[in-house]
Structure formats: structure tokens, C-alpha cells
Protein backbone atom coordinates (compact mmCIF):
# COMPACT_ATOMS: atom_id res chain seq x y z
CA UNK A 1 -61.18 -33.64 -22.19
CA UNK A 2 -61.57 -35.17 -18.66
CA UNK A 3 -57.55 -35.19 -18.68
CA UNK A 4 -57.36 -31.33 -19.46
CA UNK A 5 -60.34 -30.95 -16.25
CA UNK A 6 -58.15 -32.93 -13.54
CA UNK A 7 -55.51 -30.17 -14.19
CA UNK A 8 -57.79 -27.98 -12.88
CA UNK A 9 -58.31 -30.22 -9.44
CA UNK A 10 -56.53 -28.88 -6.59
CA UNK A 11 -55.98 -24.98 -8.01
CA UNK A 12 -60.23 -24.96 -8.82
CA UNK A 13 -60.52 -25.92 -5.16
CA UNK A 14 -58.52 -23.29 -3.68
CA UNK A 15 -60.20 -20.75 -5.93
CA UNK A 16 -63.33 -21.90 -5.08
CA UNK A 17 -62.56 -20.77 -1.46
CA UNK A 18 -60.19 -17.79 -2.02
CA UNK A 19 -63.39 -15.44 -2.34
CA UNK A 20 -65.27 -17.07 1.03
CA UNK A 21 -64.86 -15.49 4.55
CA UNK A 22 -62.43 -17.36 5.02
CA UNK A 23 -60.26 -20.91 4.75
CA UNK A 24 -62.66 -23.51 6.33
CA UNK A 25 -60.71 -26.68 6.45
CA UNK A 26 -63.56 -29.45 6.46
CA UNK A 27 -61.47 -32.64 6.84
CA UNK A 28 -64.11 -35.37 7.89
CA UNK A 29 -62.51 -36.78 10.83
CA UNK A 30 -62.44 -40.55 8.74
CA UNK A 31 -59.77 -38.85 5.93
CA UNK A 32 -56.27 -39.50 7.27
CA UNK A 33 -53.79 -36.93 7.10
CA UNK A 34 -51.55 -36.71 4.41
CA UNK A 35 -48.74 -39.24 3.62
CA UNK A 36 -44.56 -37.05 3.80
CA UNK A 37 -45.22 -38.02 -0.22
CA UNK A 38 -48.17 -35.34 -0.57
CA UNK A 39 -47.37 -32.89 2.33
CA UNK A 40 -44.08 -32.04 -0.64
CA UNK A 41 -46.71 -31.32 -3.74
CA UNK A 42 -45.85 -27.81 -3.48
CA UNK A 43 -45.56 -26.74 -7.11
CA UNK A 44 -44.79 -23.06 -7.90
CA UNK A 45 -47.68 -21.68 -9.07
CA UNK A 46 -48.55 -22.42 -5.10
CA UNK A 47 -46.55 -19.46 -4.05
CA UNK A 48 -48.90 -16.63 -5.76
CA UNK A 49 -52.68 -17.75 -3.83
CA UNK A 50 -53.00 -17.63 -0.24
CA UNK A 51 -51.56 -20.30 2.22
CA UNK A 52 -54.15 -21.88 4.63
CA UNK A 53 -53.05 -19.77 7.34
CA UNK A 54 -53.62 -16.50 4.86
CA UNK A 55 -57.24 -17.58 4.21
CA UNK A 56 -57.85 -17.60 7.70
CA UNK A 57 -56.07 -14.27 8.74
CA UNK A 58 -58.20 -12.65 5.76
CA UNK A 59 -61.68 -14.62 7.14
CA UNK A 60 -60.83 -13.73 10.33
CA UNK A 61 -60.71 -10.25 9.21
CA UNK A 62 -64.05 -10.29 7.25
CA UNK A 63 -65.87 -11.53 10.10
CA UNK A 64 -64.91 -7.96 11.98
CA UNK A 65 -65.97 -6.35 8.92
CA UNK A 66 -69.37 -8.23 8.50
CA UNK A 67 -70.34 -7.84 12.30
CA UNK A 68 -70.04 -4.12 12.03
CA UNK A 69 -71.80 -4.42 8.84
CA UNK A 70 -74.89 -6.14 10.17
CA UNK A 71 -74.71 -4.52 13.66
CA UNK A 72 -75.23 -0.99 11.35
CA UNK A 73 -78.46 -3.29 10.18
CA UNK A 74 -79.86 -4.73 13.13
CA UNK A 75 -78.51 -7.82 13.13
CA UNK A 76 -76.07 -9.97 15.45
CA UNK A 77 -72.75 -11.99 13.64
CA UNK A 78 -70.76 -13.87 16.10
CA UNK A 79 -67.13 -13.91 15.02
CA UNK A 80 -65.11 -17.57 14.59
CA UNK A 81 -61.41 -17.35 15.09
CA UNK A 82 -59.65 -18.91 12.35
CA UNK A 83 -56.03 -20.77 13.09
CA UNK A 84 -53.42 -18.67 11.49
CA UNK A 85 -51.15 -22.28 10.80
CA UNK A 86 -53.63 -24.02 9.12
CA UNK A 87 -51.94 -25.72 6.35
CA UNK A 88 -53.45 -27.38 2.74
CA UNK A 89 -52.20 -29.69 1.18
CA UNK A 90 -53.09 -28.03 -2.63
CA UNK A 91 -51.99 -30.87 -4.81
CA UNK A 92 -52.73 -33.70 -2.76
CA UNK A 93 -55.46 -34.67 -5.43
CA UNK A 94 -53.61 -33.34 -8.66
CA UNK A 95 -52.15 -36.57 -10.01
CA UNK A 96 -55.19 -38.66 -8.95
CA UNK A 97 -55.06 -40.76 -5.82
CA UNK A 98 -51.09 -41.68 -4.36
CA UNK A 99 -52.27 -42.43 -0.77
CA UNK A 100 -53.08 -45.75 0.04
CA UNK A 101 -55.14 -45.31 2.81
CA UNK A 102 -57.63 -42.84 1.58
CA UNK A 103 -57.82 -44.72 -1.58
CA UNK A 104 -59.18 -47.54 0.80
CA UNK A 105 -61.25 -45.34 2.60
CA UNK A 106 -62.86 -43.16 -0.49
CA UNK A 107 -61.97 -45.02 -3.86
CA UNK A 108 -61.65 -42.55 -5.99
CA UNK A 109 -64.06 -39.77 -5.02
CA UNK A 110 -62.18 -38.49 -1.41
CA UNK A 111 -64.20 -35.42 -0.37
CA UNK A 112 -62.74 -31.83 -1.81
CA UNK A 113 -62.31 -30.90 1.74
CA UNK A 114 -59.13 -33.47 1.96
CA UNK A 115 -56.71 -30.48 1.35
CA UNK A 116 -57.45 -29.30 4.66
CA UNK A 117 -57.73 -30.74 8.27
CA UNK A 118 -59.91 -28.84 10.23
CA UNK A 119 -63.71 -30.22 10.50
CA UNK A 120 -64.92 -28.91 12.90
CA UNK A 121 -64.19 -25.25 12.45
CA UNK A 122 -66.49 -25.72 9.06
CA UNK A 123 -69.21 -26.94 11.27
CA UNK A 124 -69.10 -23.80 13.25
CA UNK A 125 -69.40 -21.33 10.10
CA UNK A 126 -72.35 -23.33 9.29
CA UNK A 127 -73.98 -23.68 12.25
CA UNK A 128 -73.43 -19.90 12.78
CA UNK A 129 -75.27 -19.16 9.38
CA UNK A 130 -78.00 -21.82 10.12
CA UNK A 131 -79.30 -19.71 13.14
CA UNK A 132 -79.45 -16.44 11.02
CA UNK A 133 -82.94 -15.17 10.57
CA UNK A 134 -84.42 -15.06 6.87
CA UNK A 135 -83.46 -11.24 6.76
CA UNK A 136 -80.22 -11.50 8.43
CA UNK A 137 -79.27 -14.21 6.13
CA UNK A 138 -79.96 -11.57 3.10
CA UNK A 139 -78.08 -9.08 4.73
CA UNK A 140 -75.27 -11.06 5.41
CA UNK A 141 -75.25 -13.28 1.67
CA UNK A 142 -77.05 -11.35 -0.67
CA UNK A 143 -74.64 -11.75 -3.58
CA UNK A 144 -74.24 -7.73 -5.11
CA UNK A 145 -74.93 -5.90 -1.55
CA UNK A 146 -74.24 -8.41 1.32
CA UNK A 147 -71.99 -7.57 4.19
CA UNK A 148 -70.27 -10.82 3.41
CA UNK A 149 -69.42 -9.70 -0.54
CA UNK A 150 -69.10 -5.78 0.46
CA UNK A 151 -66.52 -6.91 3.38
CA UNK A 152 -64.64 -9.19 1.08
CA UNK A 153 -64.50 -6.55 -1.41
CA UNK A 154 -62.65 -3.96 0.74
CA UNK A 155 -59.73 -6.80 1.33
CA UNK A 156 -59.30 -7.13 -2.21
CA UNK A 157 -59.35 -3.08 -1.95
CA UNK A 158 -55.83 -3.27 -4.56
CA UNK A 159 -56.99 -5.29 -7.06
CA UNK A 160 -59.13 -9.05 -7.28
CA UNK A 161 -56.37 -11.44 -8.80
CA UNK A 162 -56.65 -12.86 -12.27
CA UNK A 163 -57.41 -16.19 -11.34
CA UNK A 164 -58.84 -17.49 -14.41
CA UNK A 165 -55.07 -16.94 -16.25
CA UNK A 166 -53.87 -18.90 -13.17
CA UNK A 167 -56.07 -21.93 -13.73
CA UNK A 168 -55.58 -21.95 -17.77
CA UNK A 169 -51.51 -21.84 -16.95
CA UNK A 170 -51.72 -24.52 -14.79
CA UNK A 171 -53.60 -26.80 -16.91
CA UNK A 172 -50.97 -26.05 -19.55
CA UNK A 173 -48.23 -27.40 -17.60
CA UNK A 174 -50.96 -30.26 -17.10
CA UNK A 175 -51.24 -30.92 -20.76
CA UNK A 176 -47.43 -30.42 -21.53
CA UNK A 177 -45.99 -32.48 -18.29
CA UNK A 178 -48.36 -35.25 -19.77
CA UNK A 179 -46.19 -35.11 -23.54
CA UNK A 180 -42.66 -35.22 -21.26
CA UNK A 181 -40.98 -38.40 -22.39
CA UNK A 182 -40.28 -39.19 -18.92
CA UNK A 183 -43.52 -38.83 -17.85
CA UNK A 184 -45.07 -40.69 -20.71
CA UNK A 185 -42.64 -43.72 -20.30
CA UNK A 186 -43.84 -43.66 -16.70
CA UNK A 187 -47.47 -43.50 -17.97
CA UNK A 188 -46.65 -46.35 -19.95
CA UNK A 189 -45.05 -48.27 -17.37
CA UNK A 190 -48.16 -47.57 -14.56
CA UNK A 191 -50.64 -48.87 -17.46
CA UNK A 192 -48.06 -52.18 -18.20
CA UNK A 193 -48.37 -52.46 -14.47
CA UNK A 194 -52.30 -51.93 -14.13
CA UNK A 195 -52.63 -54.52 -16.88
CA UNK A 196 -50.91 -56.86 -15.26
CA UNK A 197 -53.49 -56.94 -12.51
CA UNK A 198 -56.47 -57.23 -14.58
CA UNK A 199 -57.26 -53.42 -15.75
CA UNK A 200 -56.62 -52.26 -19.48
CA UNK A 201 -56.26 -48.45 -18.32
CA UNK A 202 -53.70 -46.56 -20.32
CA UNK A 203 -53.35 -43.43 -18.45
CA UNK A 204 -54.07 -42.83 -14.65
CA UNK A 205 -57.04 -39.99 -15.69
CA UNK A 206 -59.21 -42.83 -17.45
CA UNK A 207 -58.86 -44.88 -14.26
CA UNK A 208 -59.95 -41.75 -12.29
CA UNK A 209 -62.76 -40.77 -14.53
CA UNK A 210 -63.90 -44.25 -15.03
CA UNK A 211 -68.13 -43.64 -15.38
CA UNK A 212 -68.44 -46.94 -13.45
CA UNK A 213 -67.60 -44.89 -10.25
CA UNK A 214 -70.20 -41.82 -10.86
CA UNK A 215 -72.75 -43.48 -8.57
CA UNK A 216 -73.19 -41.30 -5.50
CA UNK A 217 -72.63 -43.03 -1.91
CA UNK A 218 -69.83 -44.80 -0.65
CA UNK A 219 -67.07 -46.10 -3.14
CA UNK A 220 -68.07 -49.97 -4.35
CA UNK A 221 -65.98 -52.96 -3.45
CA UNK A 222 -64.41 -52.51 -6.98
CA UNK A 223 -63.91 -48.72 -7.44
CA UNK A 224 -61.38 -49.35 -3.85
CA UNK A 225 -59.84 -52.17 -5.34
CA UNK A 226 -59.08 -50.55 -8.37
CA UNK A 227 -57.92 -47.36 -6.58
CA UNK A 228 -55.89 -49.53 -5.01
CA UNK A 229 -53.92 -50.84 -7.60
CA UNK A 230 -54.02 -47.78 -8.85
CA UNK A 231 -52.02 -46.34 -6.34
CA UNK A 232 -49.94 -49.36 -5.99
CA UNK A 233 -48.42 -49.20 -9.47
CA UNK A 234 -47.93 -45.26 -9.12
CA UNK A 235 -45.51 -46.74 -6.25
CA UNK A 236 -43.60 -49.25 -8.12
CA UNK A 237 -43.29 -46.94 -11.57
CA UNK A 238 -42.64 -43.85 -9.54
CA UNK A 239 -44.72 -42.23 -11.39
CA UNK A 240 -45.87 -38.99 -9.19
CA UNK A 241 -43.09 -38.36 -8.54
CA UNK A 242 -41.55 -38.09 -12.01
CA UNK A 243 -44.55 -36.52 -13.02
CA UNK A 244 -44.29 -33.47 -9.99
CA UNK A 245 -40.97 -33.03 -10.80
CA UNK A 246 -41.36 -32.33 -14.37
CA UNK A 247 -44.37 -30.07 -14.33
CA UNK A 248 -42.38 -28.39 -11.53
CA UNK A 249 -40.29 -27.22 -13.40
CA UNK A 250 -42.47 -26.26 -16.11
CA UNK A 251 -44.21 -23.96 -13.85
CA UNK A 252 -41.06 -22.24 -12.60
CA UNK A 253 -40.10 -21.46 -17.19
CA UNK A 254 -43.28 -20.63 -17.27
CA UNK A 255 -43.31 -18.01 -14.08
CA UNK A 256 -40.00 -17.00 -15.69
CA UNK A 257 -41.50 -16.33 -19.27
CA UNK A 258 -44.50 -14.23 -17.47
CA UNK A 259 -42.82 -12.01 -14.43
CA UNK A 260 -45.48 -8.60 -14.99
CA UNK A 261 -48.32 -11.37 -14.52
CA UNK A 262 -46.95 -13.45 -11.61
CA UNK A 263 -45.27 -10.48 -10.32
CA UNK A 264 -48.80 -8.68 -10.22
CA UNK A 265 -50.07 -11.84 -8.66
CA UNK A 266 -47.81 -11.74 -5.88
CA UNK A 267 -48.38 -7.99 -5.32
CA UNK A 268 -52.31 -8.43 -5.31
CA UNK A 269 -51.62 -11.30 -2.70
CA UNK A 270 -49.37 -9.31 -0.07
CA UNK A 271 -51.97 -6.64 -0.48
CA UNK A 272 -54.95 -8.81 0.41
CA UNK A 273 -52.82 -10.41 3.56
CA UNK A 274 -51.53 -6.61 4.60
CA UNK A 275 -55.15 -5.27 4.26
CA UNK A 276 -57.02 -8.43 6.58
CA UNK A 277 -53.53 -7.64 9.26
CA UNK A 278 -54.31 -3.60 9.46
CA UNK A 279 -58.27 -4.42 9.35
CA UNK A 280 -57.75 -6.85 12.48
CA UNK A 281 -54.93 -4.31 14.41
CA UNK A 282 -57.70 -1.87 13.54
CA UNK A 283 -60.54 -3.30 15.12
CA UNK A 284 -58.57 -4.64 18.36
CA UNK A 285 -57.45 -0.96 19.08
């Protein structure tokens, strides 16, 4: 099971935002950037959800719409302005940790918020909201008639994406990348190298999901020295590598095998990016 829910990682992350007013990149300023290795996880499922930059066009977009909606109630908004090249890094967490410096920093548990690089513009949004009064914090949130879901709605004015079907395809290439014989002789040969370092893991997931590391707080002297190795071995066996390149192409038979749904995908995205442009062209007029 827990092998089938880290295929879900990185793409449950992005959804997770992809309905917000926008992309808030909360990189805690202690998370280094990412290593050339996992700026290039860029599988192809990554070219049907909004880029960084589109989250932020379409949040910067919803914050015109939501400060005439709660000026029409009585209420002030003040508008953030989002960076249009803001960049995440989608997969960086996919294949469990491959950067040795976060796994010192964070073990195995770096925050969510590593995909992106932008902290401070997070703490902005929320110290925005913070100052709302009780009623202008139900006009703005209130999940069925709040300006923030009523706004959002008319950017998704051509459709809401199926985004579940998204997430169940890409654990599929999950699962079947993991029965490649390439990528399970590269399994194999990161658990021969684990062992020979003291740890009887057999696949990278059951180091990740180890219940030793569940205790909240900062990662224990252990959980870092096992990321460690963890990541170490990935190095010597090439193992992400292998392993991105087959479920790569995976995802590009299985975009092949399912054009109306992908193709719908990408129409649904261009219309959400065309409809945040014409709102903001519409508003600076």
C-alpha cells in the first residue's frame, strides 16, 4: 500500500494547490534549492497541470476577482502580486529523497513546500488573511459562496479538470515502472547496497515509510543517517535515474493510448491560463 501512496507524492501536492488563489511557493529559507539531478524530473504527465508561473498568473487573477467581490460586500482585500517565473520542481520528492543535502537537513520528512522556493510570498497570503475580520473571513472563505471559491470558479469557467484520472494514471506508471526489470535490478542493487551498511531495506519506499520516523519534530540522529545512505546508494546504483527514465516513458504510451483525455486536459489548462490573462488585461484597462 504505502508504495502505491508515494506515487501519488509530488502530483497530490500540486493538486492540492491547483484550486487555491494561487501558487504560494513556501520554501523555508533552511531547504536548499534543488540539485541539476531534480531540476530534470519533468515527467510528461507534467505538461497537462499548471507550471508555477501559471498558478501565479491565475492567483494573481483571483485576487482582482475577490477584491471586487468583497468591495461589493463591504470589505477590503489587498492584492499580492505573484511572480509569473516561479518554477516547481514537481517530482523532486517522487522517488523518495536523491538530494544529499536536504536529506541532512530533513531526514526523510522535507516540508511539502520543497517544490517551490518562494517563502516569503506564503507569509504574505497569510498574514493578509490573518488581519481579516470574522465576517470578512466568511465572505472571503466560506467554502459554497465565498468570493475566494466563486472567483476561482469563473477561471475554471470551461471546464474543472479531471484530476482524480490524473492521479490514478500516474500511480499506474508508479506501480508498473516498479515491475520494469531494469528498475527492479536497480531496486535490488540499492537494497544489496543499503545492506551493506547495516539496513535490511528491500525497496527505497520501506526505507521512506519506515514507522520509526513518524514522530513529529525534527528528523532523529538516525532517520538522517539512514536518509543518508539512502541517498548515497541511489547514487552509486543509479537508481533514479533508471527509474525516471522508465516511467517516462511509460507516461508518454500511456498519453499516447489516451489523446481525447489528455487532449481535454490540455484544452481545460490553456483555458484556465487564457481566462486569469483576459481577467487581469480586463481589470488594468
Amino acid at each position: 500500500m504505502h508504495r502505491v501512496r508515494r506515487a501519488f507524492l509530488s502530483l497530490t501536492i500540486f493538486l492540492s494547490c491547483s484550486c487555491s488563489p494561487g501558487f504560494t511557493p513556501t520554501r523555508p529559507a533552511e531547504v536548499p534549492g534543488p540539485t541539476p539531478q531534480a531540476a530534470r524530473l519533468v515527467l510528461p504527465f507534467d505538461a497537462y497541470v499548471l507550471s508555477g508561473g501559471e498558478l501565479n498568473l491565475a492567483g494573481n487573477a483571483i485576487d482582482v476577482l475577490m477584491r471586487a467581490c468583497m468591495r461589493a460586500q463591504g470589505h477590503p482585500w489587498e492584492i499580492i502580486e505573484r511572480p509569473l517565473k516561479a518554477k516547481m520542481f514537481m517530482n523532486r520528492g517522487r522517488y523518495g529523497p536523491l538530494e544529499e543535502e536536504v536529506a541532512r537537513r530533513f531526514g526523510y520528512h522535507p516540508p511539502p513546500q520543497f517544490i517551490g522556493t518562494d517563502q516569503e510570498l506564503s507569509r504574505r497570503e497569510e498574514r493578509r488573511n490573518r488581519r481579516l475580520s470574522p465576517e470578512a473571513g466568511r465572505a472571503a472563505f466560506d467554502p459554497r459562496i465565498g468570493c475566494s471559491r466563486r472567483s476561482d470558479d469563473l477561471l475554471w469557467r470551461a471546464g474543472r479538470p479531471d484530476t482524480e484520472q490524473l492521479s490514478e494514471y500516474g500511480a499506474q506508471t508508479m506501480r508498473a515502472s516498479q515491475r520494469d526489470p531494469q528498475v527492479r535490478a536497480a531496486i535490488d542493487a540499492w537494497a544489496k547496497c543499503m545492506k551493506g551498511k547495516g539496513f535490511s531495506y528491500t525497496h527505497p519506499f520501506e526505507a521512506t515509510d519506515d514507522p520509526r520516523w513518524t514522530i513529529k519534530g525534527r528528523a532523529l540522529e538516525t532517520e538522517i543517517k539512514t536518509a543518508l545512505t539512502d541517498v548515497e546508494c541511489k547514487d552509486t546504483t543509479h537508481l533514479v535515474d533508471i527509474w525516471f527514465s522508465t516511467e517516462r516513458n511509460m507516461q508518454k504510451e500511456l498519453v499516447r493510448r489516451n489523446q481525447p483525455y489528455f487532449s481535454a486536459l490540455l484544452r481545460k489548462k490553456i483555458a484556465r491560463v487564457t481566462s486569469a490573462r483576459e481577467t487581469l488585461n480586463e481589470f488594468q484597462q
